[in-house]
PDB file of N, CA and C in Angstrom:
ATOM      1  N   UNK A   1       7.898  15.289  40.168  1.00  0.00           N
ATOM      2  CA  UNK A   1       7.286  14.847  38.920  1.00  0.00           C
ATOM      3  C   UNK A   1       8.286  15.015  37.784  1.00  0.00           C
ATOM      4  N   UNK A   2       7.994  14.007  36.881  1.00  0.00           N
ATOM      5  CA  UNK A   2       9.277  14.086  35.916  1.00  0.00           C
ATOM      6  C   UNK A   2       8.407  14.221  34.477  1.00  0.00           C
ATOM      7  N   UNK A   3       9.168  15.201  33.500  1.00  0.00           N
ATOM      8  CA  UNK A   3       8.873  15.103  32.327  1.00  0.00           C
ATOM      9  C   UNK A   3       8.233  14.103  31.457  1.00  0.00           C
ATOM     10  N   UNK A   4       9.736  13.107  31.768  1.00  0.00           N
ATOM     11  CA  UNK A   4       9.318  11.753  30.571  1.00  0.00           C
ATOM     12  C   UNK A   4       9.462  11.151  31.994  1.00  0.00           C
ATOM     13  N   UNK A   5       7.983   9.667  31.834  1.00  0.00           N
ATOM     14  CA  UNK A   5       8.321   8.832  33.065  1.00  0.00           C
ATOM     15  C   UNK A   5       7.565   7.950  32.038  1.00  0.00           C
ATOM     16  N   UNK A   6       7.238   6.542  33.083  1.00  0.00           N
ATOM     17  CA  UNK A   6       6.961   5.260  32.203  1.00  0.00           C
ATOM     18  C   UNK A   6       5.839   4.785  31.768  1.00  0.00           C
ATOM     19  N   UNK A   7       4.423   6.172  31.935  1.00  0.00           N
ATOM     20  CA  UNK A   7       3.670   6.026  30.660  1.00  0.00           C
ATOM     21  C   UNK A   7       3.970   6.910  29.710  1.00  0.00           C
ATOM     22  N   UNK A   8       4.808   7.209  29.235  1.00  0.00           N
ATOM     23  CA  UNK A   8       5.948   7.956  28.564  1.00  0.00           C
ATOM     24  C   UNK A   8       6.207   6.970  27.136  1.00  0.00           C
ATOM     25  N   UNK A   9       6.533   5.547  27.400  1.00  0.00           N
ATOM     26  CA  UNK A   9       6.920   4.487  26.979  1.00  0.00           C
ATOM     27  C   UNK A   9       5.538   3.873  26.205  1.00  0.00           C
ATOM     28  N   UNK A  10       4.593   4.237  27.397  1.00  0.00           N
ATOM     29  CA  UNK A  10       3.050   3.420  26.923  1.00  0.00           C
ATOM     30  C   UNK A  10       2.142   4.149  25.905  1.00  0.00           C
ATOM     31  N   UNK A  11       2.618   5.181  26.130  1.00  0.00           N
ATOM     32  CA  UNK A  11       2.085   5.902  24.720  1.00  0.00           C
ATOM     33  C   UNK A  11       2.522   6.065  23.553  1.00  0.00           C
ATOM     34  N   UNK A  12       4.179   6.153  23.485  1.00  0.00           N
ATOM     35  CA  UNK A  12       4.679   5.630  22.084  1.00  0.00           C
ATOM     36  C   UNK A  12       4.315   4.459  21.582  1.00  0.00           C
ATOM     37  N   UNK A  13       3.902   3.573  22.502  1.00  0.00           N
ATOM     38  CA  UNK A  13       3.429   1.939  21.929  1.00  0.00           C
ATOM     39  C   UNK A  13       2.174   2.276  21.985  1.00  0.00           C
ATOM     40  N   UNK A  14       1.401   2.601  22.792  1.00  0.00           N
ATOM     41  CA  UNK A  14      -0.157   2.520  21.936  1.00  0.00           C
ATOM     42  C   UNK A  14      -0.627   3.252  20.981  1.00  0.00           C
ATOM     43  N   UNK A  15       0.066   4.387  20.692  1.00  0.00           N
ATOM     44  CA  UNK A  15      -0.109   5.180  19.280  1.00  0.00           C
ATOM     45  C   UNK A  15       0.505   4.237  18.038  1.00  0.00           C
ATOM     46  N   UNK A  16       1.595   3.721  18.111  1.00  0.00           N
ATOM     47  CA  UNK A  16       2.804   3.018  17.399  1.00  0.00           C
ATOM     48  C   UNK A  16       0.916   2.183  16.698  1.00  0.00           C
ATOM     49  N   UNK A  17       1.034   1.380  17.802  1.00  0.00           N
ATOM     50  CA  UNK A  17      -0.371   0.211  17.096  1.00  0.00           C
ATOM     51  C   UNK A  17      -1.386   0.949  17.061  1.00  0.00           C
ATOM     52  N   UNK A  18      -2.013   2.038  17.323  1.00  0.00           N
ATOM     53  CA  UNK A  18      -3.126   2.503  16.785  1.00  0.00           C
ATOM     54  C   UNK A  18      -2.812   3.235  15.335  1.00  0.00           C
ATOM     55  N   UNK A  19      -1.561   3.856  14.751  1.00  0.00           N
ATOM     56  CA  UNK A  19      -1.541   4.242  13.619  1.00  0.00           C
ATOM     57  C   UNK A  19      -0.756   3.229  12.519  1.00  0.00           C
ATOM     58  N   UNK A  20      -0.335   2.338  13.017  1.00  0.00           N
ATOM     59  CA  UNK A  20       0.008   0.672  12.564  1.00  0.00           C
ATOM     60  C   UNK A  20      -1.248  -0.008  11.818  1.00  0.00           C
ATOM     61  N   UNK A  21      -2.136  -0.101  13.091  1.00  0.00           N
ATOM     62  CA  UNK A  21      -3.318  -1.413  12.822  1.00  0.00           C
ATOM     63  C   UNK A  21      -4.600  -0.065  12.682  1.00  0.00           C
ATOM     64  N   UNK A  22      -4.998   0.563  12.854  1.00  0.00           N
ATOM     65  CA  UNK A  22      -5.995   1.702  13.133  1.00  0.00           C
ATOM     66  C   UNK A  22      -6.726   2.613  12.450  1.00  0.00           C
ATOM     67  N   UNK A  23      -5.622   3.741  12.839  1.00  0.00           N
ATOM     68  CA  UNK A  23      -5.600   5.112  12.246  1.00  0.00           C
ATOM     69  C   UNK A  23      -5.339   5.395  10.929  1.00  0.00           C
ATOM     70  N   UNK A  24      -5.441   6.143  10.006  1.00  0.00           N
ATOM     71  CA  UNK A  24      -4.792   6.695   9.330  1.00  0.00           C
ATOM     72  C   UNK A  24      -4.362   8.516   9.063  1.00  0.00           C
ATOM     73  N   UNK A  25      -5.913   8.364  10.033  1.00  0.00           N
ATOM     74  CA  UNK A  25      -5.872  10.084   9.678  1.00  0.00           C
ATOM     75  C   UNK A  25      -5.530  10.985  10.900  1.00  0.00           C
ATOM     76  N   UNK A  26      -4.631  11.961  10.629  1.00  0.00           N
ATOM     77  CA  UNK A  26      -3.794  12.753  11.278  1.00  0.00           C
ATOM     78  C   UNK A  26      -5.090  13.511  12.166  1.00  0.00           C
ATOM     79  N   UNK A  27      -5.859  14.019  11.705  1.00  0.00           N
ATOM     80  CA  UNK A  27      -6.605  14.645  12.193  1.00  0.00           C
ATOM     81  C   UNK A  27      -7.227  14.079  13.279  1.00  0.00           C
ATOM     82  N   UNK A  28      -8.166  12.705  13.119  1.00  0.00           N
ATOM     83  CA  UNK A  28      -8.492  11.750  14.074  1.00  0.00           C
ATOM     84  C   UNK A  28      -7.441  11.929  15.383  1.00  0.00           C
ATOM     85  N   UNK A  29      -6.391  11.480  14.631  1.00  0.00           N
ATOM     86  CA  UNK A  29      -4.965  11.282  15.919  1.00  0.00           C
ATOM     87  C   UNK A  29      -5.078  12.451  16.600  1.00  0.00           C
ATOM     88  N   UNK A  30      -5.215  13.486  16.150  1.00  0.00           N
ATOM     89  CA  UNK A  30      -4.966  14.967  17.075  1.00  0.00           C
ATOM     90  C   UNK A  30      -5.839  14.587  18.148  1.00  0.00           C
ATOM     91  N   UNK A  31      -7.566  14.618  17.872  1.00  0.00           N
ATOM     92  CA  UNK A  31      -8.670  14.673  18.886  1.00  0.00           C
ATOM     93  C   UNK A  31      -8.649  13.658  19.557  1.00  0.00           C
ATOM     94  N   UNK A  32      -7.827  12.851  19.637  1.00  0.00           N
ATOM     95  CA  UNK A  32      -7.866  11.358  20.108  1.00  0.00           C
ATOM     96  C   UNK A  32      -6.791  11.901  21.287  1.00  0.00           C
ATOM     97  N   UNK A  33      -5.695  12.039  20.513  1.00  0.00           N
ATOM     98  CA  UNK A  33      -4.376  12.320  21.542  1.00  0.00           C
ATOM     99  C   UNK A  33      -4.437  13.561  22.487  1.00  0.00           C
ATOM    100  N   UNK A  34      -4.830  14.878  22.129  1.00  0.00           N
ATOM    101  CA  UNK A  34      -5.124  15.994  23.026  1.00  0.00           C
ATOM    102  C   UNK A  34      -6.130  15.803  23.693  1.00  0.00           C
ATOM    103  N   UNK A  35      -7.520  15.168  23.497  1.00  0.00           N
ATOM    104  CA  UNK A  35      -8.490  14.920  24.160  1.00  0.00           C
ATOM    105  C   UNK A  35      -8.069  14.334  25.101  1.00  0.00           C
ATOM    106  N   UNK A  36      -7.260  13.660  24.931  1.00  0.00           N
ATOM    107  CA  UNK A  36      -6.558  12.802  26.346  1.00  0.00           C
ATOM    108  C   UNK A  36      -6.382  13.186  27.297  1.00  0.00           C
ATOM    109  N   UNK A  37      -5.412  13.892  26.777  1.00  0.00           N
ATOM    110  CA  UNK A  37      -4.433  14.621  27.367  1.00  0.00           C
ATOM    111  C   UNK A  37      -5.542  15.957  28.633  1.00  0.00           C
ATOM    112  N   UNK A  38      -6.738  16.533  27.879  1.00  0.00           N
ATOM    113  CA  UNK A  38      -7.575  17.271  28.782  1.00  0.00           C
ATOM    114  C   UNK A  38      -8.529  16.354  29.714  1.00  0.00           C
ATOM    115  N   UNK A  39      -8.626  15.502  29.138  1.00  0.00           N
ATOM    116  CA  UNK A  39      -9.778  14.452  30.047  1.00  0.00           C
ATOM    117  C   UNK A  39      -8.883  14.045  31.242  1.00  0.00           C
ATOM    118  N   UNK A  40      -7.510  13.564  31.556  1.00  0.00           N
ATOM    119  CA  UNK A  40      -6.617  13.648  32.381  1.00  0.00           C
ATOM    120  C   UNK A  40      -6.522  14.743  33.932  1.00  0.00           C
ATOM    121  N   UNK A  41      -7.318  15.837  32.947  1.00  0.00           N
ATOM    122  CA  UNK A  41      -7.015  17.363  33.904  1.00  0.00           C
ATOM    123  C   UNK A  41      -8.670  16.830  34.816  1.00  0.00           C
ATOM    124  N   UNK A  42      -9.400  16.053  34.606  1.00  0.00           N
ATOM    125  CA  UNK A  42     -10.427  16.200  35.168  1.00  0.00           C
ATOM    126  C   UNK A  42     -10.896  14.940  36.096  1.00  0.00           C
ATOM    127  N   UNK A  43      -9.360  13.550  35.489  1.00  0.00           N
ATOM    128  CA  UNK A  43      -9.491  12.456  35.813  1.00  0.00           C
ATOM    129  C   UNK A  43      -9.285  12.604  37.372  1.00  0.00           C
ATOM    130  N   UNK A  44      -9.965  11.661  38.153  1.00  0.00           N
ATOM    131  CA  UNK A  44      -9.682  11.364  39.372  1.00  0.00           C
ATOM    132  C   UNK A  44      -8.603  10.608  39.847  1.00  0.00           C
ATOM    133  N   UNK A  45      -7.601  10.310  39.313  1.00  0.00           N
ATOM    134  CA  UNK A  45      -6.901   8.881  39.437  1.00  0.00           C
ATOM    135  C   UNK A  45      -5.120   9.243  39.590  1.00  0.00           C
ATOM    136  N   UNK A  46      -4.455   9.295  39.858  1.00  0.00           N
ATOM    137  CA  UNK A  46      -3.094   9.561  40.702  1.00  0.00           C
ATOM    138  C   UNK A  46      -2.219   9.793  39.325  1.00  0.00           C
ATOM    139  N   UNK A  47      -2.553   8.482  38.485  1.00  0.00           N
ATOM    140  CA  UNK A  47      -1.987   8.825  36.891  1.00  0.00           C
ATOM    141  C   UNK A  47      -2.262   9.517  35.925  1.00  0.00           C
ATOM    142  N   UNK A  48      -3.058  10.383  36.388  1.00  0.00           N
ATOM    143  CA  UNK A  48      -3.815  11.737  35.372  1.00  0.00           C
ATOM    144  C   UNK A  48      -2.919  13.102  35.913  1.00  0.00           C
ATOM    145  N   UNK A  49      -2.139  12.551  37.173  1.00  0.00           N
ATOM    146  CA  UNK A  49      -1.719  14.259  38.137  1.00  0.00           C
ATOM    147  C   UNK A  49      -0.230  14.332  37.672  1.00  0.00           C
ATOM    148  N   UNK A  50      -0.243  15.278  36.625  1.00  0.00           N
ATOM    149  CA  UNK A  50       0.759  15.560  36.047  1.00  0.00           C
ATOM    150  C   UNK A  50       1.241  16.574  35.527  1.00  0.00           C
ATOM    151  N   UNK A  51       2.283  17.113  35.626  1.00  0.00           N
ATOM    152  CA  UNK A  51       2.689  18.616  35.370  1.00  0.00           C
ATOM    153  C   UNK A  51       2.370  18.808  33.732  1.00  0.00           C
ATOM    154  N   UNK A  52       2.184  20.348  33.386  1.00  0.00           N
ATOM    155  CA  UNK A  52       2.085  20.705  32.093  1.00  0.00           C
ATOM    156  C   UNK A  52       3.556  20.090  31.225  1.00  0.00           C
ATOM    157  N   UNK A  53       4.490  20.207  31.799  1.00  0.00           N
ATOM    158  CA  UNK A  53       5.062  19.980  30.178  1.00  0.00           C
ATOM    159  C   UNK A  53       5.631  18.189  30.578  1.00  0.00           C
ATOM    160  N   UNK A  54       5.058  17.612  31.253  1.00  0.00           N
ATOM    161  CA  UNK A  54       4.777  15.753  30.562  1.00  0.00           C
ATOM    162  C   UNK A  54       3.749  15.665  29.949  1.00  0.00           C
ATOM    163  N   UNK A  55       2.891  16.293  30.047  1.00  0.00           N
ATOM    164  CA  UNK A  55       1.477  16.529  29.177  1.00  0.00           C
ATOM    165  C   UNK A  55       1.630  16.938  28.128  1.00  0.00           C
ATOM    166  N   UNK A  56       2.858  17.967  27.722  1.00  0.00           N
ATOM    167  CA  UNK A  56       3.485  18.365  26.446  1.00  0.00           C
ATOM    168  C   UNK A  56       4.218  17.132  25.704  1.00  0.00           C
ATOM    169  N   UNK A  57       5.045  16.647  26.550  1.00  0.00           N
ATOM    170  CA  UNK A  57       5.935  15.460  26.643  1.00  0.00           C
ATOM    171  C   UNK A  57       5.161  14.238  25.811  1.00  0.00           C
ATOM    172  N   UNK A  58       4.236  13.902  26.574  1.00  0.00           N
ATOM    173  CA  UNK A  58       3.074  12.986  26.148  1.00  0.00           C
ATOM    174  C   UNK A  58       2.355  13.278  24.605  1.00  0.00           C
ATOM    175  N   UNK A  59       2.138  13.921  24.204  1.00  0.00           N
ATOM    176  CA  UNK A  59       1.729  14.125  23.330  1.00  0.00           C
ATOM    177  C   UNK A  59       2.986  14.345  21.848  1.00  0.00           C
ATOM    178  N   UNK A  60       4.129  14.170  22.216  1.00  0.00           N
ATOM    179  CA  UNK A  60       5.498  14.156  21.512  1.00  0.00           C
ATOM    180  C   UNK A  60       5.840  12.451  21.347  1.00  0.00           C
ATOM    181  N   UNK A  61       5.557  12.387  22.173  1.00  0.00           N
ATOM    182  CA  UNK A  61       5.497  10.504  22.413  1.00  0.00           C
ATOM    183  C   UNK A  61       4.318  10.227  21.423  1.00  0.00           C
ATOM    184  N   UNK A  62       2.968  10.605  21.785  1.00  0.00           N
ATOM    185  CA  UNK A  62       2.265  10.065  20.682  1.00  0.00           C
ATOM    186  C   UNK A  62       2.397  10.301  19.062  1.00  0.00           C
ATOM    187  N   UNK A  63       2.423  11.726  18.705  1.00  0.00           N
ATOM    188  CA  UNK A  63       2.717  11.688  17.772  1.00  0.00           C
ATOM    189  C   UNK A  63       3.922  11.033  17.144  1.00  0.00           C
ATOM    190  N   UNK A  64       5.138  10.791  17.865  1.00  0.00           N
ATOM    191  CA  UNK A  64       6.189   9.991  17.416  1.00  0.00           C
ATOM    192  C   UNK A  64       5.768   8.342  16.939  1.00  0.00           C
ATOM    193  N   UNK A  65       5.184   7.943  18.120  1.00  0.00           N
ATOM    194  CA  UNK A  65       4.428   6.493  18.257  1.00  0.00           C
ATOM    195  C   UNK A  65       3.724   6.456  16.898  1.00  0.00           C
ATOM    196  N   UNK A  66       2.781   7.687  16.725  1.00  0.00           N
ATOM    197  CA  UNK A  66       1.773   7.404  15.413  1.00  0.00           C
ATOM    198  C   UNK A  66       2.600   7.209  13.994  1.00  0.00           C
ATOM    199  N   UNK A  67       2.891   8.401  14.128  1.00  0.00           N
ATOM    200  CA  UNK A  67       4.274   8.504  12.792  1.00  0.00           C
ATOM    201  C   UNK A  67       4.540   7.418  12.071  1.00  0.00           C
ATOM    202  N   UNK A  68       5.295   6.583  13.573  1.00  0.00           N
ATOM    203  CA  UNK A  68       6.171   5.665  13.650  1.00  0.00           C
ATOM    204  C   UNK A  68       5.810   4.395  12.871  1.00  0.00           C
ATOM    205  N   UNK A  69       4.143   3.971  13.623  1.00  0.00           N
ATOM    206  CA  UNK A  69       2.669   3.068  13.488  1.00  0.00           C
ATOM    207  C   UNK A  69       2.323   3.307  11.930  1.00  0.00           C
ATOM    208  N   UNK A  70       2.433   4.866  11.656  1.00  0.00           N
ATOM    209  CA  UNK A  70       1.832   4.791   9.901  1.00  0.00           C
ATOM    210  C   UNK A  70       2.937   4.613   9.169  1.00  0.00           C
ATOM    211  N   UNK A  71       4.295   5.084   9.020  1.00  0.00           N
ATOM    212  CA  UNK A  71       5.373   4.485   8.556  1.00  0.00           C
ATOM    213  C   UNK A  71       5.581   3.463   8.157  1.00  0.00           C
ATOM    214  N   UNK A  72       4.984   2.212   9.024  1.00  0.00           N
ATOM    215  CA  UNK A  72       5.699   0.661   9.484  1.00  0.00           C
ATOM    216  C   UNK A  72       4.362   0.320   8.533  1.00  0.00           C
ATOM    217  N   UNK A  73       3.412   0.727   8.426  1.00  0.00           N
ATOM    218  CA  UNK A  73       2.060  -0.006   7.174  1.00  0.00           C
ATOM    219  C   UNK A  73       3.019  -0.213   6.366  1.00  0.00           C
ATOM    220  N   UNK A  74       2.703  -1.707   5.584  1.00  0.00           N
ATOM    221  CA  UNK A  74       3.010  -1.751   4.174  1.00  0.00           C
ATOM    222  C   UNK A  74       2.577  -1.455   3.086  1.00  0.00           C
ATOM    223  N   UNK A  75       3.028  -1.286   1.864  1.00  0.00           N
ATOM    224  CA  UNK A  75       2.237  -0.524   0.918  1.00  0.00           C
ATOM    225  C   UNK A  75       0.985  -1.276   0.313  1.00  0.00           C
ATOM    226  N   UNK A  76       0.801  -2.194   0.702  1.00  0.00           N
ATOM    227  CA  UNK A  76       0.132  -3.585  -0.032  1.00  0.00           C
ATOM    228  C   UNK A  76      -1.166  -3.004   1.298  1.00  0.00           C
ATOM    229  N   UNK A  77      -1.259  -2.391   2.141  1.00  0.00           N
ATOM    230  CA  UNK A  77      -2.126  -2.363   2.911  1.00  0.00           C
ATOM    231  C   UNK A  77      -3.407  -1.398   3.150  1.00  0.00           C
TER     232      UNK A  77
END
């Protein structure tokens, strides 16, 4: 199992457009993004089975993605 792998990629882009087109509030983003991240520990599905620190990993990706997503708003928006 690897740290960063290639939903690694899919979460900087779906945070990117959820704090782009979406989000604004940091707080939201937390319970959104860690909730994930625990609902995963309970998921049945091959892409939920993942060591603790890509799960750390993952959540470095999102917040980067979000950042990234509220950054890129224009001010007119």
């Amino acid at each position: 199992m690897e740290i960063i792998n290639a939903y690694s990629g899919i979460h900087l882009i779906q945070y990117f457009l959820l704090g782009r087109y979406v989000l604004s509030s940091w707080k939201i983003f937390f319970v959104i993004s860690i909730g994930w991240e625990f609902l995963e520990l309970i998921l049945p599905y091959e892409f939920a089975a993942e060591i603790w620190a890509n799960k750390f990993a993952d959540v470095v990706f999102n917040c980067l993605g979000f950042y990234l997503g509220k950054s890129s708003r224009t001010k007119n928006s």
